[in-house]
N, C-alpha and C. Protein backbone atom coordinates (compact mmCIF):
# COMPACT_ATOMS: atom_id res chain seq x y z
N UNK A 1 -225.89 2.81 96.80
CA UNK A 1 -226.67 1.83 97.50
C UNK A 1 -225.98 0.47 97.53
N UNK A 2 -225.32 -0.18 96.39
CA UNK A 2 -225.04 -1.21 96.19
C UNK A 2 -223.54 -1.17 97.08
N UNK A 3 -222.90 -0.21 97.17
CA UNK A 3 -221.90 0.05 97.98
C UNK A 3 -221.56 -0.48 99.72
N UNK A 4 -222.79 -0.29 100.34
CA UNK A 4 -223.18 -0.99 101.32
C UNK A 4 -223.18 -2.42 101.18
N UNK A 5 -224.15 -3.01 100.40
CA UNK A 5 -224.51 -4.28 100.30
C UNK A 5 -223.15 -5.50 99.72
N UNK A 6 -221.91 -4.42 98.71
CA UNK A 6 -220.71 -5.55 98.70
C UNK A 6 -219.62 -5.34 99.72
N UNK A 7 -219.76 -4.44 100.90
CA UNK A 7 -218.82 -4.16 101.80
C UNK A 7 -218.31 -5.26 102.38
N UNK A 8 -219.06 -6.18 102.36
CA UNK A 8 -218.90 -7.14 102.84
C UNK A 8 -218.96 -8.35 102.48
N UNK A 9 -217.69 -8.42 101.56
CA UNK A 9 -217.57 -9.65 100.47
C UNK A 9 -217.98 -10.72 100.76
N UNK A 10 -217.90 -11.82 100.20
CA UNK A 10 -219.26 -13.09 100.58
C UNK A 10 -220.04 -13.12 101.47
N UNK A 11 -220.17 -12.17 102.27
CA UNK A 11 -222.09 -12.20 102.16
C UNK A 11 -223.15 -12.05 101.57
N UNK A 12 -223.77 -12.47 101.39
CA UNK A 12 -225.35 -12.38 100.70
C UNK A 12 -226.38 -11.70 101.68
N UNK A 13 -226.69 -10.65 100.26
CA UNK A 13 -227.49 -9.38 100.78
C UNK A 13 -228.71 -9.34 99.74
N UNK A 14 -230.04 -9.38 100.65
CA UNK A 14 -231.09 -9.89 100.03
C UNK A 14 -231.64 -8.04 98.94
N UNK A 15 -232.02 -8.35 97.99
CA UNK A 15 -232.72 -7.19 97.40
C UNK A 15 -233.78 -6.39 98.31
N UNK A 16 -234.04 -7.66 98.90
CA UNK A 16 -235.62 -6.52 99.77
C UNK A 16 -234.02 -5.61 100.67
N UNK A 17 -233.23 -6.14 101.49
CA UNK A 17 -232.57 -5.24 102.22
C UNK A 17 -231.71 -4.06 101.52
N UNK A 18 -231.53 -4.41 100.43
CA UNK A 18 -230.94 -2.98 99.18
C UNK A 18 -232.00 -2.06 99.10
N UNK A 19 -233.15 -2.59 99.09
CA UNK A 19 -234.74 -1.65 98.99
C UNK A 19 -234.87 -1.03 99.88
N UNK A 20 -234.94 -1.80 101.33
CA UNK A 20 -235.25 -0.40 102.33
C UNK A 20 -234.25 -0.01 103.01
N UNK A 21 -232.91 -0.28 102.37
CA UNK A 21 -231.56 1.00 102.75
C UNK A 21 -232.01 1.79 101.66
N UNK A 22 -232.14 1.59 100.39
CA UNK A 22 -232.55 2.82 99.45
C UNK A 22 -233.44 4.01 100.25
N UNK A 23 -234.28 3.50 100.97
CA UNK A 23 -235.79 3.83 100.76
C UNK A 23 -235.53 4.72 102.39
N UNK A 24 -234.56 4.15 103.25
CA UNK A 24 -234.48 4.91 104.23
C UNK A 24 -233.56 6.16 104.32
N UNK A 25 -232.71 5.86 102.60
CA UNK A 25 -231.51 7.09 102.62
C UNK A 25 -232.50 8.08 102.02
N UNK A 26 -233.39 7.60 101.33
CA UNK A 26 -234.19 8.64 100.48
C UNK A 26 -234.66 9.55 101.44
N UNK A 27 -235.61 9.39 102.36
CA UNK A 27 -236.07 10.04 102.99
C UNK A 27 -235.44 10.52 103.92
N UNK A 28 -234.28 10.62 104.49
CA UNK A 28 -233.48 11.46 105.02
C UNK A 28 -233.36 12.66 104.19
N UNK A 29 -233.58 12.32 102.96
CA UNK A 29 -233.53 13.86 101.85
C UNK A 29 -234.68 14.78 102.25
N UNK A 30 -235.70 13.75 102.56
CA UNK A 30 -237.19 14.41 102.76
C UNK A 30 -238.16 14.46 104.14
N UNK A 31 -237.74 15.13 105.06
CA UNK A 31 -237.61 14.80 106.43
C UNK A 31 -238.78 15.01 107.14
N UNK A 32 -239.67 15.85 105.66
CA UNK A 32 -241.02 16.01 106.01
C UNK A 32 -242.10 14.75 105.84
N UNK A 33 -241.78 14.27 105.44
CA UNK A 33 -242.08 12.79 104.86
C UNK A 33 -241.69 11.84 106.38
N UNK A 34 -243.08 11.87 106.93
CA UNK A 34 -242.49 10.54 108.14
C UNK A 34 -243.30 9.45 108.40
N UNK A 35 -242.98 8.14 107.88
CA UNK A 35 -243.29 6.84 107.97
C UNK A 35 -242.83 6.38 109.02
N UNK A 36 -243.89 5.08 109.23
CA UNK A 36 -243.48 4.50 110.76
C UNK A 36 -242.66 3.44 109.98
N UNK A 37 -242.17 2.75 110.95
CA UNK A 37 -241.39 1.31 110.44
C UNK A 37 -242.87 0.72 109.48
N UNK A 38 -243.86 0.09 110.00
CA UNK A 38 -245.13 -0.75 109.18
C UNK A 38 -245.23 0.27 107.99
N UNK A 39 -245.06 1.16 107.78
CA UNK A 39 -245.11 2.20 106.14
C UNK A 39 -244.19 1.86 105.66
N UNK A 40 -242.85 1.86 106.23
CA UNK A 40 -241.71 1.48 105.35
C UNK A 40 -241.40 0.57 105.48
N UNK A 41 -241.68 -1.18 106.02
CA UNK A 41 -242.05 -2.45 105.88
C UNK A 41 -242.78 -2.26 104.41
N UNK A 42 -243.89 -2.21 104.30
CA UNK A 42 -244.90 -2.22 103.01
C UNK A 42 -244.74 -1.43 102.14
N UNK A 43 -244.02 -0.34 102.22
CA UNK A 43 -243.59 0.53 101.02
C UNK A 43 -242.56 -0.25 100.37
N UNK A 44 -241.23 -1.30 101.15
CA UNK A 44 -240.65 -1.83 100.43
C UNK A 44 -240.63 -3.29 99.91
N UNK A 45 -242.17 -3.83 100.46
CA UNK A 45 -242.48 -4.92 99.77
C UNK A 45 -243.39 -4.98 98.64
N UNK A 46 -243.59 -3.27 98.03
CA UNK A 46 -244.63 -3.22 97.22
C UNK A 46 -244.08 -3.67 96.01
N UNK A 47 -242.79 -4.20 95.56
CA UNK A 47 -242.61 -4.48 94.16
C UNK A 47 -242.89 -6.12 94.55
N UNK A 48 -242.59 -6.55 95.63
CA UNK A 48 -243.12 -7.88 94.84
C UNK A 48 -244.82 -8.45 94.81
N UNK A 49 -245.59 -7.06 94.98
CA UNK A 49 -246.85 -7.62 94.83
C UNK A 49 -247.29 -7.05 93.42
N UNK A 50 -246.30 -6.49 92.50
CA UNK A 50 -246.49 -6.07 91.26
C UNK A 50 -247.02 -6.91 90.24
N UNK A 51 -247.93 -6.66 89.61
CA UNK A 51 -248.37 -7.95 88.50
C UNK A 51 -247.86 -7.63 87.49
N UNK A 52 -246.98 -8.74 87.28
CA UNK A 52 -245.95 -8.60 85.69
C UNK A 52 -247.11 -8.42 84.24
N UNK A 53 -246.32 -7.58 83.34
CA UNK A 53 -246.95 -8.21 81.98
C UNK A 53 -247.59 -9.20 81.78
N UNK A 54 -248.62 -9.38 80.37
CA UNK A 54 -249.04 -10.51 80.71
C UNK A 54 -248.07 -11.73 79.75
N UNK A 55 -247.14 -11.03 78.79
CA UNK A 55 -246.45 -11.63 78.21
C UNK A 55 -244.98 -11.83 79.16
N UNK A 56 -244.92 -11.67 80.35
CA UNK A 56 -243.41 -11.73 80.96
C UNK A 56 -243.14 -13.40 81.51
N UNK A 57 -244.19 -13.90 82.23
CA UNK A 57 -244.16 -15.40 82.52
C UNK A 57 -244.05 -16.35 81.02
N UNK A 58 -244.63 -16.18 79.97
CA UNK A 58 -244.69 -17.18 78.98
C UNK A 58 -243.17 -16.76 78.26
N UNK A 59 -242.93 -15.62 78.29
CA UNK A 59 -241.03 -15.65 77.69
C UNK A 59 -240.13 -15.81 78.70
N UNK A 60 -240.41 -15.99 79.78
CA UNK A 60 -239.54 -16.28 81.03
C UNK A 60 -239.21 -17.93 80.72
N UNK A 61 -240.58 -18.62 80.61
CA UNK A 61 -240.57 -19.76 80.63
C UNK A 61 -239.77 -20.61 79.44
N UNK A 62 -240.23 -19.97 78.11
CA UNK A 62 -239.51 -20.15 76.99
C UNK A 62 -238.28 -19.79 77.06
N UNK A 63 -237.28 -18.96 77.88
CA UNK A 63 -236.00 -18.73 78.12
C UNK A 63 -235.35 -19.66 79.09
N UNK A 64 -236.34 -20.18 80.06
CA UNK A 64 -235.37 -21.71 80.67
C UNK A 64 -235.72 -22.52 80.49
N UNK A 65 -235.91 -22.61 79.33
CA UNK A 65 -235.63 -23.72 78.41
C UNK A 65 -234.68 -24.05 77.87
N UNK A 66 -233.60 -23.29 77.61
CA UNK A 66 -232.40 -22.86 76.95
C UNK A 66 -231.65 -22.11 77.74
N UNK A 67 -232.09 -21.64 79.12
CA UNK A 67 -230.48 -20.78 80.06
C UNK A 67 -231.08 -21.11 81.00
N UNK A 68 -230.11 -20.49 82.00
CA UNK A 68 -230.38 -21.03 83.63
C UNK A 68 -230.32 -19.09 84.03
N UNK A 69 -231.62 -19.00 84.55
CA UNK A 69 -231.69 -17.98 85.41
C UNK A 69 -231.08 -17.43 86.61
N UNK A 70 -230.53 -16.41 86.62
CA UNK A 70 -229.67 -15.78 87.40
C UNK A 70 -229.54 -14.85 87.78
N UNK A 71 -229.73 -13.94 88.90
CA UNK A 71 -229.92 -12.51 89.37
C UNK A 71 -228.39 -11.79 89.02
N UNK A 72 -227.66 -10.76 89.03
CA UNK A 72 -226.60 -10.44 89.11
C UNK A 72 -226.48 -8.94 89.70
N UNK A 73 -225.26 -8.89 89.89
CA UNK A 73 -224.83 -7.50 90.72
C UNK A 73 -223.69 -7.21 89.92
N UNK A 74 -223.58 -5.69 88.65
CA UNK A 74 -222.02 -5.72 88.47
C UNK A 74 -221.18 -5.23 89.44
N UNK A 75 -219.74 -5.97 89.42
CA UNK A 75 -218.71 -5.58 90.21
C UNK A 75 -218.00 -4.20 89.97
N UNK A 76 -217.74 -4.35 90.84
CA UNK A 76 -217.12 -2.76 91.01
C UNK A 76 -215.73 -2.38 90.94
């Protein structure tokens, strides 16, 4: 998956678009399985309506306090 997304060195490639290339290779596996685009729009925005722990915001917060937050991708 991630293979796609560094093909193309300095560009910036958003996670939601790593999500629904995942989500559209998947179901090529499963062909019985057929979503319209609006199913697989909302199927791949369902993690960010996830409600974190209730302890994940108060150690998030206590950690930038002391580091600078940063997403990462390892290289390949």
């Amino acid at each position: 998956m991630l293979e796609s997304a560094t093909r193309d060195q300095g560009n910036w490639t958003s996670v939601r678009s790593i999500y629904r290339d995942a989500l559209d290779r998947l179901l090529t596996d499963y062909p019985t399985i057929d979503l319209s685009t609006g199913q697989r729009e909302e199927l791949t925005d369902t993690w960010q309506r996830l409600v974190p722990w209730p302890d994940v915001m108060p150690g998030l917060s206590r950690l930038k306090k002391s580091f600078t937050w940063a997403t990462r991708t390892p290289q390949r």
